[in-house]
Protein backbone atom coordinates (compact mmCIF):
# COMPACT_ATOMS: atom_id res chain seq x y z
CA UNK A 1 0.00 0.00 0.00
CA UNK A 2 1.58 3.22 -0.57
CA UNK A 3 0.28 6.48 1.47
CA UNK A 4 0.24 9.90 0.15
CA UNK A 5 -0.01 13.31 2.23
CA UNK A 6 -0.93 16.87 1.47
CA UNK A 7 2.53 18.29 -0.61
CA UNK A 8 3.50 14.97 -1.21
CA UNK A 9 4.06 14.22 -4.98
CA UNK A 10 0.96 12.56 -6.36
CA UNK A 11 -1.36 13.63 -3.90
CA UNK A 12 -3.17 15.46 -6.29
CA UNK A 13 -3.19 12.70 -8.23
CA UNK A 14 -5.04 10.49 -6.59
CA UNK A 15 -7.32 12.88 -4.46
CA UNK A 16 -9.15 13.55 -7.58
CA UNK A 17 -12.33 11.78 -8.54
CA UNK A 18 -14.03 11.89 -11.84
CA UNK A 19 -16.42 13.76 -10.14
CA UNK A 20 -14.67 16.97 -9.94
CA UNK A 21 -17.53 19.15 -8.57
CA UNK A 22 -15.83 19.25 -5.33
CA UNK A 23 -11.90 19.22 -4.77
CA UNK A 24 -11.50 16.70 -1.73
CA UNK A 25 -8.44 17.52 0.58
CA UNK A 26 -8.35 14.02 2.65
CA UNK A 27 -5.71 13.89 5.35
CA UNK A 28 -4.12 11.02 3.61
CA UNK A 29 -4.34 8.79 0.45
CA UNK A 30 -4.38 5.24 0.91
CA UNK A 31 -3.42 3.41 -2.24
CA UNK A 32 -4.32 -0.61 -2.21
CA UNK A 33 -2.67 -2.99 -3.56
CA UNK A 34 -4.09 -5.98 -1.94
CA UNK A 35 -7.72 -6.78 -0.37
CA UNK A 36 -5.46 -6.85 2.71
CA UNK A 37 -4.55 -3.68 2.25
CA UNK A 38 -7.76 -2.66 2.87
CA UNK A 39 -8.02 -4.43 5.86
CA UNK A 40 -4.86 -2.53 7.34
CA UNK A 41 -6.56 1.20 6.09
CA UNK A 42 -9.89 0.34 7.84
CA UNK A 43 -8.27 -0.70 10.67
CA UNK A 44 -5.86 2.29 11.05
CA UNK A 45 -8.56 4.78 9.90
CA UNK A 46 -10.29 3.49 12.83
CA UNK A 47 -7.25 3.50 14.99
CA UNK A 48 -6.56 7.38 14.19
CA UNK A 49 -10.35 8.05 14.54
CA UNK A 50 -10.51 9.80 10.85
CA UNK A 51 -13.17 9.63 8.76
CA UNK A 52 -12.68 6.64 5.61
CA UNK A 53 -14.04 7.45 2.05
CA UNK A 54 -13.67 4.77 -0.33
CA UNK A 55 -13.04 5.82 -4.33
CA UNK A 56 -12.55 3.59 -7.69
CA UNK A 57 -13.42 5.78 -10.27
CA UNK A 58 -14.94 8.85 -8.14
CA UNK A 59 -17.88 8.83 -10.69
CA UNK A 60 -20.47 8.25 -7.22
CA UNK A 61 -18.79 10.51 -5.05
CA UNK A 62 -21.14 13.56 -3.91
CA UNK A 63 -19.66 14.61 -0.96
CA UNK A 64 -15.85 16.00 -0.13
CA UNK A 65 -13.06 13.42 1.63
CA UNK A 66 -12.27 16.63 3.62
CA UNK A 67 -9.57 15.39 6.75
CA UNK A 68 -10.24 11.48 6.10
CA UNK A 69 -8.38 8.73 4.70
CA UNK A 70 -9.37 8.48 1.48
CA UNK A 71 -8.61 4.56 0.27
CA UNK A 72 -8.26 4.16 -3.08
CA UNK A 73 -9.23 1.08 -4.86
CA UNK A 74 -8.71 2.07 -8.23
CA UNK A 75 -5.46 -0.56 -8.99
CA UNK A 76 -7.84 -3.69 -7.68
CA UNK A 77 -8.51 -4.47 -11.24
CA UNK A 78 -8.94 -8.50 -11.57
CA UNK A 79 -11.87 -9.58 -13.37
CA UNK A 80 -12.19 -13.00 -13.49
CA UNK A 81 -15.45 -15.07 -15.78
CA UNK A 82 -16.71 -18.64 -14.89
CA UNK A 83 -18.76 -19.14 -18.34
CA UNK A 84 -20.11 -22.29 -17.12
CA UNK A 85 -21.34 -21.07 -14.43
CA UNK A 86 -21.89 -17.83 -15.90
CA UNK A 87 -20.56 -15.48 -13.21
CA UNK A 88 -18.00 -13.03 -12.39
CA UNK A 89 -16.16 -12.06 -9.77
CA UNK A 90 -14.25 -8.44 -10.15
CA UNK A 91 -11.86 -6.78 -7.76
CA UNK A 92 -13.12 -3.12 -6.50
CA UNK A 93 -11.53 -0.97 -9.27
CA UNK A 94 -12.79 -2.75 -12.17
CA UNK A 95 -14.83 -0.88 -14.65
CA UNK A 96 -17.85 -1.97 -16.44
CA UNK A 97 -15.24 -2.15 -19.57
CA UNK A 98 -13.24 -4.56 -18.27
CA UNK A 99 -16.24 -6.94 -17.41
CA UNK A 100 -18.01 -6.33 -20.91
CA UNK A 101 -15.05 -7.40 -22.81
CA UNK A 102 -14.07 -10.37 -20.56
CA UNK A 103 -17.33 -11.76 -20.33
CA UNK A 104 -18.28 -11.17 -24.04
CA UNK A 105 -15.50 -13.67 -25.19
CA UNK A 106 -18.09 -16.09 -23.70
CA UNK A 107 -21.53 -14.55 -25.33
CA UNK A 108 -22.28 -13.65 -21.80
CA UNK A 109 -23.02 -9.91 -20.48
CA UNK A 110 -23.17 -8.32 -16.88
CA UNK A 111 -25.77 -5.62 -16.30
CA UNK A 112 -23.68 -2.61 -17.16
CA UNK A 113 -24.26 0.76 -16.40
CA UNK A 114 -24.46 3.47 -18.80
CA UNK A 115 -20.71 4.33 -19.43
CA UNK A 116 -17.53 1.85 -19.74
CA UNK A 117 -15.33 3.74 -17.24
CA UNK A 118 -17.70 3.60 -13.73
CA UNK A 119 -16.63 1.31 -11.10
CA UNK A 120 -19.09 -2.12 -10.97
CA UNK A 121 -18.81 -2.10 -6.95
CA UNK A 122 -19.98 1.23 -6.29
CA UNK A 123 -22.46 0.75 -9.48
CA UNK A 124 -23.65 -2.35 -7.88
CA UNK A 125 -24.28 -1.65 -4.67
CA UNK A 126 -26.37 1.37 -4.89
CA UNK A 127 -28.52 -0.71 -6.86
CA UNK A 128 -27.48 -0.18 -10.38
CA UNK A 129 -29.63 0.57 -13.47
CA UNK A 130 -28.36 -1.02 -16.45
CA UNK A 131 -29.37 -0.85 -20.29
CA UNK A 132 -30.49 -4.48 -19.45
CA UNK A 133 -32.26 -4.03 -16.41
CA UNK A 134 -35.73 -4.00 -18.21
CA UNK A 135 -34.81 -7.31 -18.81
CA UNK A 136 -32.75 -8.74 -16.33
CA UNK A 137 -33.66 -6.58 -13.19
CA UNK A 138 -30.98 -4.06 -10.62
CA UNK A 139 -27.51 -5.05 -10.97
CA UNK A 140 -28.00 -5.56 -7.67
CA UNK A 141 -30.21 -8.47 -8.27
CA UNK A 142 -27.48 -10.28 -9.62
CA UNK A 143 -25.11 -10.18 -6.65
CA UNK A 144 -24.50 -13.69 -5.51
CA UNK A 145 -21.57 -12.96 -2.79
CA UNK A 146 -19.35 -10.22 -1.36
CA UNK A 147 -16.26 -10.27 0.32
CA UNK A 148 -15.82 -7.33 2.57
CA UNK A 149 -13.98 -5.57 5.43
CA UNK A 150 -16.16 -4.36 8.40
CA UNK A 151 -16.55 -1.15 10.61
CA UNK A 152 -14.88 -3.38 12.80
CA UNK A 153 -11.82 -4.11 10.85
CA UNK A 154 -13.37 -7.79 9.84
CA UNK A 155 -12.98 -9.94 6.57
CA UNK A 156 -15.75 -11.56 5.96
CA UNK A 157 -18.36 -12.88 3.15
CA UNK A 158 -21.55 -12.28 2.78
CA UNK A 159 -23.95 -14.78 0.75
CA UNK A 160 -27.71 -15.56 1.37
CA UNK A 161 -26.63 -18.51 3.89
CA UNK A 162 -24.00 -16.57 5.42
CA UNK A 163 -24.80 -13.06 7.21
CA UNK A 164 -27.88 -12.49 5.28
CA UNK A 165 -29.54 -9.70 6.85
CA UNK A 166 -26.04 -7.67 5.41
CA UNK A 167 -26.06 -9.54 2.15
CA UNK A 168 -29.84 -7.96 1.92
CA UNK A 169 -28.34 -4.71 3.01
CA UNK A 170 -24.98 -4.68 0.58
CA UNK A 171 -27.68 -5.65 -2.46
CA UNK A 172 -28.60 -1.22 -2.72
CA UNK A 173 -27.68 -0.01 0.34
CA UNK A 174 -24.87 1.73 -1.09
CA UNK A 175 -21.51 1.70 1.45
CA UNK A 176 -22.78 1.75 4.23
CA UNK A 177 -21.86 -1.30 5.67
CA UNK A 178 -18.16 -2.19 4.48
CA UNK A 179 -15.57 -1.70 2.37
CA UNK A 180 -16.08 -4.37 -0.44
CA UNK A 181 -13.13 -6.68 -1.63
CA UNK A 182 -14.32 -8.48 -4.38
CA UNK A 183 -18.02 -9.17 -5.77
CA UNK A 184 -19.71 -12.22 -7.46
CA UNK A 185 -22.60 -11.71 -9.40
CA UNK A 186 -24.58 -13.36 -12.47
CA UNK A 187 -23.65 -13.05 -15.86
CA UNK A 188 -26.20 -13.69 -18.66
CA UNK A 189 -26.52 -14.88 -22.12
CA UNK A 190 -26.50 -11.83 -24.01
CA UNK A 191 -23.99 -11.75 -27.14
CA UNK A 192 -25.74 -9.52 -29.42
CA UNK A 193 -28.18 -6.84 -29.08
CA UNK A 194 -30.75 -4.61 -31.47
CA UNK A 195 -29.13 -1.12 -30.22
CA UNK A 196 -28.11 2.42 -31.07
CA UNK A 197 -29.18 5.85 -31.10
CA UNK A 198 -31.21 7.86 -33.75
CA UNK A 199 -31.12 11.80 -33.95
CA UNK A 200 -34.37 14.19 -34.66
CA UNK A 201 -34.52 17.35 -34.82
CA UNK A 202 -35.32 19.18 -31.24
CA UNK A 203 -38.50 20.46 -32.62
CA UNK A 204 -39.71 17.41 -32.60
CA UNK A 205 -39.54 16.53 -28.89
CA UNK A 206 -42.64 17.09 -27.05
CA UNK A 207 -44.35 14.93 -29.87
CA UNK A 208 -42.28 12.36 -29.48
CA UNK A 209 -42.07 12.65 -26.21
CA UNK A 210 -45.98 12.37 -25.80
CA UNK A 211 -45.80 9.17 -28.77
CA UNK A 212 -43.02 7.65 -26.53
CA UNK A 213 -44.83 7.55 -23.09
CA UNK A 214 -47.88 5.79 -24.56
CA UNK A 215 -45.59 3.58 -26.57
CA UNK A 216 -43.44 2.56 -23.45
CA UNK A 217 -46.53 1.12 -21.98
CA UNK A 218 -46.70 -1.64 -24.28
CA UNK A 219 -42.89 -2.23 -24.13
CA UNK A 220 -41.63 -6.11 -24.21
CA UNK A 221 -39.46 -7.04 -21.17
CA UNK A 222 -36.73 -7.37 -23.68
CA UNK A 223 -36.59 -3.29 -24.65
CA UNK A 224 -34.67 -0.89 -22.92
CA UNK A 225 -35.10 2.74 -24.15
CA UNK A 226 -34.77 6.54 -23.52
CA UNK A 227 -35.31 9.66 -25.33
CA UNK A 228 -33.43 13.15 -24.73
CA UNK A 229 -32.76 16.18 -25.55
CA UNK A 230 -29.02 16.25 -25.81
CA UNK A 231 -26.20 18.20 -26.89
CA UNK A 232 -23.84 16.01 -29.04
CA UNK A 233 -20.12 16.78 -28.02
CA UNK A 234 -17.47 17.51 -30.67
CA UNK A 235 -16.36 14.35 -31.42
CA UNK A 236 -15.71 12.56 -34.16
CA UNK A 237 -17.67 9.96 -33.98
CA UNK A 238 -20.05 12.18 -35.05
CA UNK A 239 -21.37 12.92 -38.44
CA UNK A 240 -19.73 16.53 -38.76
CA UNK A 241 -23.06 18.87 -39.41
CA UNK A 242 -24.13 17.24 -35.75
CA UNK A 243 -21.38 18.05 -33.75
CA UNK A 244 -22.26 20.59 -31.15
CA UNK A 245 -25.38 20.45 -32.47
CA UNK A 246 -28.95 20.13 -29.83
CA UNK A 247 -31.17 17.01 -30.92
CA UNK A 248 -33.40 14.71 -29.96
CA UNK A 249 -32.27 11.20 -29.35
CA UNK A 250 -34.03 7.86 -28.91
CA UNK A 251 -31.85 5.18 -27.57
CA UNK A 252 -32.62 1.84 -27.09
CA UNK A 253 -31.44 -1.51 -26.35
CA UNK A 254 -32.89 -5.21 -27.20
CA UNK A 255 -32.13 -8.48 -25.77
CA UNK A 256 -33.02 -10.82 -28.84
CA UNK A 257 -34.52 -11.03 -32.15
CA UNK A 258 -37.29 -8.41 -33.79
CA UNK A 259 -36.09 -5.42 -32.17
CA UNK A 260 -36.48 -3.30 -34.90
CA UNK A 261 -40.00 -4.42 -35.81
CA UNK A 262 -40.45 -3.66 -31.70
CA UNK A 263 -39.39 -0.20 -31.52
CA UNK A 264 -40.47 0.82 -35.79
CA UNK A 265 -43.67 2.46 -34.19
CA UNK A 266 -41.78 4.82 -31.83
CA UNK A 267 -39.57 5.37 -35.04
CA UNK A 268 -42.24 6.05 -37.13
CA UNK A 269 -44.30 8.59 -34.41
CA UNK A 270 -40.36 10.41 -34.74
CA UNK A 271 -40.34 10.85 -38.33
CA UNK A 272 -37.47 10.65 -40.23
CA UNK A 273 -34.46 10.65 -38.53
CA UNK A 274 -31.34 12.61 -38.76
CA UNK A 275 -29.25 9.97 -38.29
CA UNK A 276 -29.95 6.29 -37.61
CA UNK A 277 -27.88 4.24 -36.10
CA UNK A 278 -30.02 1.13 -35.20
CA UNK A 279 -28.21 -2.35 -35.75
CA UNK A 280 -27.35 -5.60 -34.06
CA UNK A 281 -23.89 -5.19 -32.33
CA UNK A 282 -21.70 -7.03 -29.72
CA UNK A 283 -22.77 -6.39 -26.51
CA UNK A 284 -19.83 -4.27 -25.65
CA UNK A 285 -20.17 -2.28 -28.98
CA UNK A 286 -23.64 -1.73 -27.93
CA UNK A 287 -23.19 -0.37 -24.91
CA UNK A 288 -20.54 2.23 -26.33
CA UNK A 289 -23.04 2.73 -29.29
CA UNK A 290 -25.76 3.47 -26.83
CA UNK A 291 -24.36 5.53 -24.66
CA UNK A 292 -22.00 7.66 -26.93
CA UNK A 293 -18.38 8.70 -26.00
CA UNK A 294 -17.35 8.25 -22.16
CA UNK A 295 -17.23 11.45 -21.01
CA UNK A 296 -13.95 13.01 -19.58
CA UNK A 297 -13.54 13.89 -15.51
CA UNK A 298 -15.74 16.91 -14.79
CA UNK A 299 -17.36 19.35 -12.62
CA UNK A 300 -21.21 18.27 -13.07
CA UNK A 301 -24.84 18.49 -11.28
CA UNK A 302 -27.56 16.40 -11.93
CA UNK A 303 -31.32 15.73 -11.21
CA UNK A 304 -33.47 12.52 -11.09
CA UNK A 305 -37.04 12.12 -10.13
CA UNK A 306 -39.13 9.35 -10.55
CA UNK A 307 -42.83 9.67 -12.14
CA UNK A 308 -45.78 6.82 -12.46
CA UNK A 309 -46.73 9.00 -15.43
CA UNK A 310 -46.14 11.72 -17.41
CA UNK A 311 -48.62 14.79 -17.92
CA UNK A 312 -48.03 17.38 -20.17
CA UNK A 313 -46.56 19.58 -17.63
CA UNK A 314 -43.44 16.99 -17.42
CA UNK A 315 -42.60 17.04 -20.85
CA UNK A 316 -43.24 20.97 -21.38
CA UNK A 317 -40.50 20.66 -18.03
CA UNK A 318 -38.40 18.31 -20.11
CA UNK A 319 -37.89 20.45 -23.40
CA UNK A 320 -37.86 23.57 -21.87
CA UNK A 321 -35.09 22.55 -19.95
CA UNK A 322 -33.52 20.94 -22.74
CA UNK A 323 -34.00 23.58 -25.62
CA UNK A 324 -31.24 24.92 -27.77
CA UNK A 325 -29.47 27.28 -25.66
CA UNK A 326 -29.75 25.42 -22.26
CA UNK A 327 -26.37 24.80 -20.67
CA UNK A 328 -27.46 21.27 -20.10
CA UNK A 329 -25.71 18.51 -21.18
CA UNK A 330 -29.17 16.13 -21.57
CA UNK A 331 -32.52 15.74 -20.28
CA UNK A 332 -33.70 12.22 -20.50
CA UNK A 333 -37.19 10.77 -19.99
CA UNK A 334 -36.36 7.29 -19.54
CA UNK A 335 -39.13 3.95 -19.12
CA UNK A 336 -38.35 1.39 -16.23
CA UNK A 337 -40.58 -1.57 -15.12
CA UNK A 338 -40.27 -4.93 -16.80
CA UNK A 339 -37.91 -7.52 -14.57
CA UNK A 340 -37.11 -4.38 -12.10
CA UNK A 341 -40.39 -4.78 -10.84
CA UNK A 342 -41.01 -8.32 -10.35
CA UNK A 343 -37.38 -9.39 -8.16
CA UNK A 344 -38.75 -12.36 -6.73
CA UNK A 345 -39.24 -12.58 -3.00
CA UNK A 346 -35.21 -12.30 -1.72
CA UNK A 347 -34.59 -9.18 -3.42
CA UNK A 348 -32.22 -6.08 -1.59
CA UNK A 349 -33.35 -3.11 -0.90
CA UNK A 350 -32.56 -1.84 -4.71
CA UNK A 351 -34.70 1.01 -5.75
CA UNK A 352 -38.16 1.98 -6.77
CA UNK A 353 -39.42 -1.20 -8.12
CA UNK A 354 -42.64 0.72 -9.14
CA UNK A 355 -41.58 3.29 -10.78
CA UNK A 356 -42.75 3.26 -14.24
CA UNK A 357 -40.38 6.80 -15.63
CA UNK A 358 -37.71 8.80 -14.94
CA UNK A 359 -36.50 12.09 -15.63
CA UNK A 360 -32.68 12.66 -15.51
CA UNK A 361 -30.93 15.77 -15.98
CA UNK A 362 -27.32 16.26 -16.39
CA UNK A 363 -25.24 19.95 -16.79
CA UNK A 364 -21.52 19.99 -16.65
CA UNK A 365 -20.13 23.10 -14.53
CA UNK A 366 -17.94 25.44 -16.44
CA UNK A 367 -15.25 26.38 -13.66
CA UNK A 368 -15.90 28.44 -11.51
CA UNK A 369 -19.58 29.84 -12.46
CA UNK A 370 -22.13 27.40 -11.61
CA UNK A 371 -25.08 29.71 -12.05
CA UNK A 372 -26.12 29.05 -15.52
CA UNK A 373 -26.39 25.52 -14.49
CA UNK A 374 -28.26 25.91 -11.16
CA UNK A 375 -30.51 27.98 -12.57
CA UNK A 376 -31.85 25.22 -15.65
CA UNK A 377 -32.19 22.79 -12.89
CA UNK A 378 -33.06 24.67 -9.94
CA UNK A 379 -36.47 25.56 -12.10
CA UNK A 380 -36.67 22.07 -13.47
CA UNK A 381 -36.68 20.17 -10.49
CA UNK A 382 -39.19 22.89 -8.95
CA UNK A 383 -42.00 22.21 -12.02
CA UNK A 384 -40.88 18.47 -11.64
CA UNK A 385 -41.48 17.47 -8.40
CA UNK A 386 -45.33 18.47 -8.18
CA UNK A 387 -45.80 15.67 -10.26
CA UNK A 388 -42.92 13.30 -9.41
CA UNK A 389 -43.08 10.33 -6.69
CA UNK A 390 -40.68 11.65 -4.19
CA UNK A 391 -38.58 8.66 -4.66
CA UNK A 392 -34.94 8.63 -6.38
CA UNK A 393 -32.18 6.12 -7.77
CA UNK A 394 -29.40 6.29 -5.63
CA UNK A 395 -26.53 5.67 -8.34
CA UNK A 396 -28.24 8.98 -9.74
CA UNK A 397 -28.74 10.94 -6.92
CA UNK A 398 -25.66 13.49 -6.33
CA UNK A 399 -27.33 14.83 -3.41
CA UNK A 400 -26.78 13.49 -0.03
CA UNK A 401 -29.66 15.17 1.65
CA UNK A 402 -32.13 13.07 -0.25
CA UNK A 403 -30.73 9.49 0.19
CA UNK A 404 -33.67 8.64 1.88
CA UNK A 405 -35.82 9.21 -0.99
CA UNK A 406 -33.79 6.45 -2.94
CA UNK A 407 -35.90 3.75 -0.46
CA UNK A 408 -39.05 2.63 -0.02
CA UNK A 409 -40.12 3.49 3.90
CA UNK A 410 -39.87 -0.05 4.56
CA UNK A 411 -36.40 -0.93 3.16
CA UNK A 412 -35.04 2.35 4.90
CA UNK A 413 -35.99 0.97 8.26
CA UNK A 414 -35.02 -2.32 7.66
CA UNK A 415 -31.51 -0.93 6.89
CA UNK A 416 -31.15 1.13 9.75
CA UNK A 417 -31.31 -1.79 11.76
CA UNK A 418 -29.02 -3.53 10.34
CA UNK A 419 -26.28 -0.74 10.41
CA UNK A 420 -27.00 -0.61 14.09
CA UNK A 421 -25.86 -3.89 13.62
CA UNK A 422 -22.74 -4.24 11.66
CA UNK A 423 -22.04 -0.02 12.11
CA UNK A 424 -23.71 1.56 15.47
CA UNK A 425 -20.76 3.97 14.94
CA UNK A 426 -21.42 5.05 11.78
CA UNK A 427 -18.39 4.87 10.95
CA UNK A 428 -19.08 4.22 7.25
CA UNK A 429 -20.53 8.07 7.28
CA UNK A 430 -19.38 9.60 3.66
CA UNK A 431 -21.46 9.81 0.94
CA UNK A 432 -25.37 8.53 1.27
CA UNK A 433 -25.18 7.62 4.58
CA UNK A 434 -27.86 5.72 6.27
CA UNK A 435 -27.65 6.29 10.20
CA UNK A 436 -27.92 3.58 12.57
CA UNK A 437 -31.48 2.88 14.31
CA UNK A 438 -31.22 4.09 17.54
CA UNK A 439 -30.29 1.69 20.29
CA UNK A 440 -33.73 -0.49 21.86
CA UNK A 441 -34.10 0.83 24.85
CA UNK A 442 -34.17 -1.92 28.14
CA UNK A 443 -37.86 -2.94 29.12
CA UNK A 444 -37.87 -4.19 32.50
């Protein structure tokens, strides 16, 4: 393990998130090498009485390491594929990228998020809300074990036979409850998909937008899809009259065959498109094709509420928020349901299995004015959340002072009790904490 303190060369280095909204100044920088190096950081951030934040990638992080020891996972790479048994097991800094391209040799696929270069632990266990999840359920679903290092300084794994109540907890409940080693979950037989992204004009949106929420309702199990308003970036992948350019996109993603005969009426409620980029890929071309470029480390707010429908005042919220001169990156209106919804009875406490839309926004800060930004969401999420559940994904929430909303009432009292359990100290505090239940007081 090497340690790194403020002045020390490469400090800087590896205080720095992809998240770069906030500049964390940790006390120290703990760089594993080993699962037991984690195990020796726990235990001395305990020891020292500093607060630990854990960082991979950084892309989760909404809250500054300020004074802690800040353990860095991000060289814990391994990814390792069972195809017969169809699972994987991944080290703490692996990347959905790693895991697509390793598992893909076998025609198998994990339930990726949206972009190649976020971390699958943190992904995974804040629930996780993949292009496949329509189909296959939370990411967190899929977890089968975890090996982890306690508040107390503990290795241990957790399985469904074996500490259950925090294998529940570990399956959405974010970090709260250890410092994750290495993770086993399901893989699935997914080579090639129907995917892409085709490009409207912006004009277009709150027709499509209105055709897409009636479509959606009819949506097979094995369609994942979005539309947005988005600005394409400069890059050239890009036709060259698009670049820089605001449109509206539908993405979507299909597990089998006939997904263009599935999504043609969506399509054809569009119009014609300016691009088209619908065809059967690899998985791991798909996700890339779906998604668009990875986007560089950056300063960036963004907003998520959850909807059981959408009226008219939604979408009017969506496209003004995403019209040509917004400083918005996109504003998504995006269909859940399908296999999210129906976990089977063992599930974790993953999500809003309910919810039947979201609406995420997403507005990179130019350094150091953030009001242009503030202001486009500020007055979204005010016309939003009249109409909005209440409820949020954690993996897209950037604001700690709403974890709560990313539970049912339920599931948030069920895992308060069981930090009281494995953390009465809280001392897994950074980020979207969940307190510990208070104690039970003595009847006599």
């Amino acid at each position: 393990m090497t340690m790194f303190k403020p002045g020390d060369p490469g400090y800087d280095e590896h205080r720095l998130g992809w998240n770069r909204t906030f500049e964390s100044r940790p006390a120290l920088v703990a760089v594993a090498a080993t699962a037991a190096d984690i195990q020796v950081a726990v235990r001395a951030a305990r020891e020292h009485d500093l607060p630990l934040a854990v960082q991979a990638t950084g892309h989760g992080a909404v809250s500054p390491a300020d004074g802690a020891l800040l353990l860095k996972t991000t060289a814990l790479t391994g990814v390792e594929i069972d195809p017969r048994r169809r699972i994987a097991r991944v080290g703490p800094g692996a990347v959905w990228a790693d895991v697509n391209r390793a598992a893909a040799r076998y025609g198998l696929a994990g339930l990726a998020g949206r972009c190649g270069t976020v971390g699958v632990t943190g992904y995974t266990l804040g629930g996780g809300q993949s292009w496949l999840s329509r189909t296959f359920g939370f990411a967190a679903d899929s977890v089968l074990a975890a090996d982890l290092v306690t508040a107390d300084g503990v290795a241990l794994t957790a399985t469904a036979e074996h500490h259950p109540d925090l294998f529940w907890a570990l399956r959405g409940g974010g970090g709260n409850f250890g410092v994750v080693t290495s993770l086993e979950f399901r893989l699935y037989p997914v080579s090639r998909v129907y995917s892409g992204m085709s490009l409207y004009p912006a004009e277009r949106a709150f027709d499509v937008l209105s055709a897409y929420r009636q479509w959606a309702l009819d949506e097979p199990e094995a369609m994942n899809t979005a539309v947005l308003l988005i600005r394409l970036p400069p890059s050239p992948l890009i036709p060259a009259p698009l670049r820089g350019r605001r449109v509206l996109a539908i993405r979507a993603f299909h597990h089998g065959e006939l997904g263009d005969r599935v999504l043609a009426p969506l399509l054809a409620a569009a119009g014609p498109p300016l691009l088209d980029a619908f065809t059967m890929r690899s998985f791991p071309d798909a996700a890339r094709a779906t998604n668009g470029p990875d986007a560089p480390p950056m300063p960036n707010r963004q907003e998520v509420e959850l909807f059981a429908t959408l009226p008219d005042e939604v979408l009017h919220a969506v496209v003004e928020a995403g019209a040509a001169d917004s400083p918005l990156a996109f504003a998504e209106v995006r269909h859940w349901g399908g296999a999210m919804a129906d976990p089977g009875p063992h599930a974790g406490p993953a999500g809003h299995r309910d919810v039947s839309f979201s609406v995420l926004a997403v507005g990179a800060y130019p350094a150091p004015d953030h009001t242009a930004v503030d202001s486009v969401l500020d007055r979204l999420a005010g016309r939003l959340r009249p109409y909005a559940t209440g409820g949020s994904f954690l993996t897209l929430l950037t604001d700690p002072a709403r974890t709560r909303t990313a539970f049912t009432a339920d599931n948030y009292t069920r895992l308060a009790a069981v930090k009281r359990v494995w953390d009465p100290g809280n001392f897994f505090r950074t980020g979207h904490n969940i307190p510990p239940a208070p104690a039970r007081k003595a009847t006599s």
